[in-house]
Protein backbone atom coordinates (compact mmCIF):
# COMPACT_ATOMS: atom_id res chain seq x y z
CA UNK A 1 137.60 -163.37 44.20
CA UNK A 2 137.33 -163.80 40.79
CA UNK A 3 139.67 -166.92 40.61
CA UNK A 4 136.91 -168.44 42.57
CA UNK A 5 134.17 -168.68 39.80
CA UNK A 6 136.81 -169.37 37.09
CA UNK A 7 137.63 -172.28 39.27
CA UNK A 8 133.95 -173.52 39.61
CA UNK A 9 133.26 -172.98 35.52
CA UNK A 10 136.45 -174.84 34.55
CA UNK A 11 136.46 -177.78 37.03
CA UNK A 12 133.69 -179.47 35.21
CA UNK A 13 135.40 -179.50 32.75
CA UNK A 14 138.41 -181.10 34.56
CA UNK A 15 140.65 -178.26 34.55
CA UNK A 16 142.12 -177.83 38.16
CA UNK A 17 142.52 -174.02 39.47
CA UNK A 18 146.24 -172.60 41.30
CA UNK A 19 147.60 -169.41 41.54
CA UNK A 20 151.40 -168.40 42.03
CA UNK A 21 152.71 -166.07 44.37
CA UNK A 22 155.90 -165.01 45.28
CA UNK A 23 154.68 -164.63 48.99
CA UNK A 24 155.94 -166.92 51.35
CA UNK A 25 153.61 -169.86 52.67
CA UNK A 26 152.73 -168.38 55.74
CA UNK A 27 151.36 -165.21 54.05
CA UNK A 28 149.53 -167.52 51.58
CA UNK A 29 147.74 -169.46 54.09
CA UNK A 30 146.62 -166.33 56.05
CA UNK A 31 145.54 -164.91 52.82
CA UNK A 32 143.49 -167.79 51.75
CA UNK A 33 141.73 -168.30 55.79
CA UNK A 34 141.30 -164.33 54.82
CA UNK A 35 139.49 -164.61 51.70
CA UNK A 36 138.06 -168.36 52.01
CA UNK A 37 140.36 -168.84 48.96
CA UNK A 38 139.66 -172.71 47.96
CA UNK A 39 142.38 -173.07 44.82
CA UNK A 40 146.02 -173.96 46.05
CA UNK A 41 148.41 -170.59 46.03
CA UNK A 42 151.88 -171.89 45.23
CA UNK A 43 154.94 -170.21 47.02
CA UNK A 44 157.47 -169.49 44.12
CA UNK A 45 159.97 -167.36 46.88
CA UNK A 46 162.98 -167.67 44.43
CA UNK A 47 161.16 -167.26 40.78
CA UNK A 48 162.23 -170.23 39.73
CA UNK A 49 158.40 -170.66 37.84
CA UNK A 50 157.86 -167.36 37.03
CA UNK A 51 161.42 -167.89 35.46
CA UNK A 52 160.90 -171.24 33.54
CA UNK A 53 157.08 -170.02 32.31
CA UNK A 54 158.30 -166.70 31.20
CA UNK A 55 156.29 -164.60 33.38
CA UNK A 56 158.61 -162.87 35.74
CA UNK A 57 158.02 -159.03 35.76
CA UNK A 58 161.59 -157.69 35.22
CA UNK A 59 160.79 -154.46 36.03
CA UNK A 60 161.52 -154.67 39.71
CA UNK A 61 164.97 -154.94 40.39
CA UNK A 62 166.29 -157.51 43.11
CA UNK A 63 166.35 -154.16 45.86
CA UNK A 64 162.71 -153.74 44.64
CA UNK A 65 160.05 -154.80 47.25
CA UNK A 66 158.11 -156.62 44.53
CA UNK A 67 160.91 -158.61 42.73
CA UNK A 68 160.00 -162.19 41.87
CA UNK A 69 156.91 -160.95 41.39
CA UNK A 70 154.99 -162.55 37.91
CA UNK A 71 153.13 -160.65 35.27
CA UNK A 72 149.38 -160.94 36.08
CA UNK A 73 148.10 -163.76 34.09
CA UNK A 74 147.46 -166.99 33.66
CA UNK A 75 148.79 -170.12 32.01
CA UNK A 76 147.10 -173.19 30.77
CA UNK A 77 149.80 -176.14 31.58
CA UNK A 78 149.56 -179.81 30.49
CA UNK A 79 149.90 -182.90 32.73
CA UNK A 80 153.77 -182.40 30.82
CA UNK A 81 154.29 -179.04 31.84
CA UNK A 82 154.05 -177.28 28.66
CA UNK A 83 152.16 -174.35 28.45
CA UNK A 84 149.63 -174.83 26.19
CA UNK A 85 147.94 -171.09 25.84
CA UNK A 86 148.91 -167.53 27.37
CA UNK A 87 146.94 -164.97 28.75
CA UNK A 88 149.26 -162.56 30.50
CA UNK A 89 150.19 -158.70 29.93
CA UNK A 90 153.24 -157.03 30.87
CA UNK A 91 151.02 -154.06 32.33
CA UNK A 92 150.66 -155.13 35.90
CA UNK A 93 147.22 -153.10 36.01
CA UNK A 94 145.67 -155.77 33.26
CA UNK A 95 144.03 -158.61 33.95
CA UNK A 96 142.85 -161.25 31.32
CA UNK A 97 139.25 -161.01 30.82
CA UNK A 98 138.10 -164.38 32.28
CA UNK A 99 135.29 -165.24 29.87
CA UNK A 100 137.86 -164.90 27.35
CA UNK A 101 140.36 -167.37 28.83
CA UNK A 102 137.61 -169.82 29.24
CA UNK A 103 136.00 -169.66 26.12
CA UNK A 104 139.30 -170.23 24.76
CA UNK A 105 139.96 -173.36 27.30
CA UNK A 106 136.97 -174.89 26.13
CA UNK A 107 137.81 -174.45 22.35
CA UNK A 108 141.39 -176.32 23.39
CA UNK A 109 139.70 -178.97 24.92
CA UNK A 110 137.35 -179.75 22.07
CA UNK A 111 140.42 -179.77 19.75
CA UNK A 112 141.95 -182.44 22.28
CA UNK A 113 139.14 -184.20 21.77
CA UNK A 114 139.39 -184.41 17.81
């Protein structure tokens, strides 16, 4: 999983790795026994987060077997819960390119720093 390295290049930098679903717990846990997944997968069942963070993929209607789902992504939140940077596409077939996301975490942190 690429999550995996992205979480072992960012945590030494004290950045902390989860991923949101809109599974339920159950099929999280099974999924992360499955694939030795080592990053929390948050259960967000009534898209309440994928709601406030602006992610929700309203393409699939609430009939649609994939509604709740999020845009594929990911978010950089503060200890405040603002979201800080954005790399998500409405195309559900992109992915950000990791190196970019953490070449661009590491540029935030530095400007923290300042």
């Amino acid at each position: 999983m690429q999550l995996e390295a992205v979480k072992q290049t960012l945590a030494p930098l004290g950045i902390d790795v989860a991923a949101m679903t809109s599974d339920s717990v159950a099929i999280n846990n099974r999924f992360q026994r499955q694939y030795q997944v080592t990053y929390p997968l948050l259960a967000d069942l009534e898209h309440q987060h994928a709601d406030r963070f602006g992610v929700l993929n309203e393409q699939f209607g609430p009939a649609h077997r994939f509604h709740g789902a999020a845009h594929p992504g990911m978010l950089l939140v503060d200890s405040n819960g603002n979201i800080v940077m954005r790399f998500a596409d409405t195309d559900y077939r992109q992915r950000p390119d990791y190196q970019t996301v953490i070449v661009a975490i590491q540029g935030w942190l530095e400007q923290q720093e300042r």
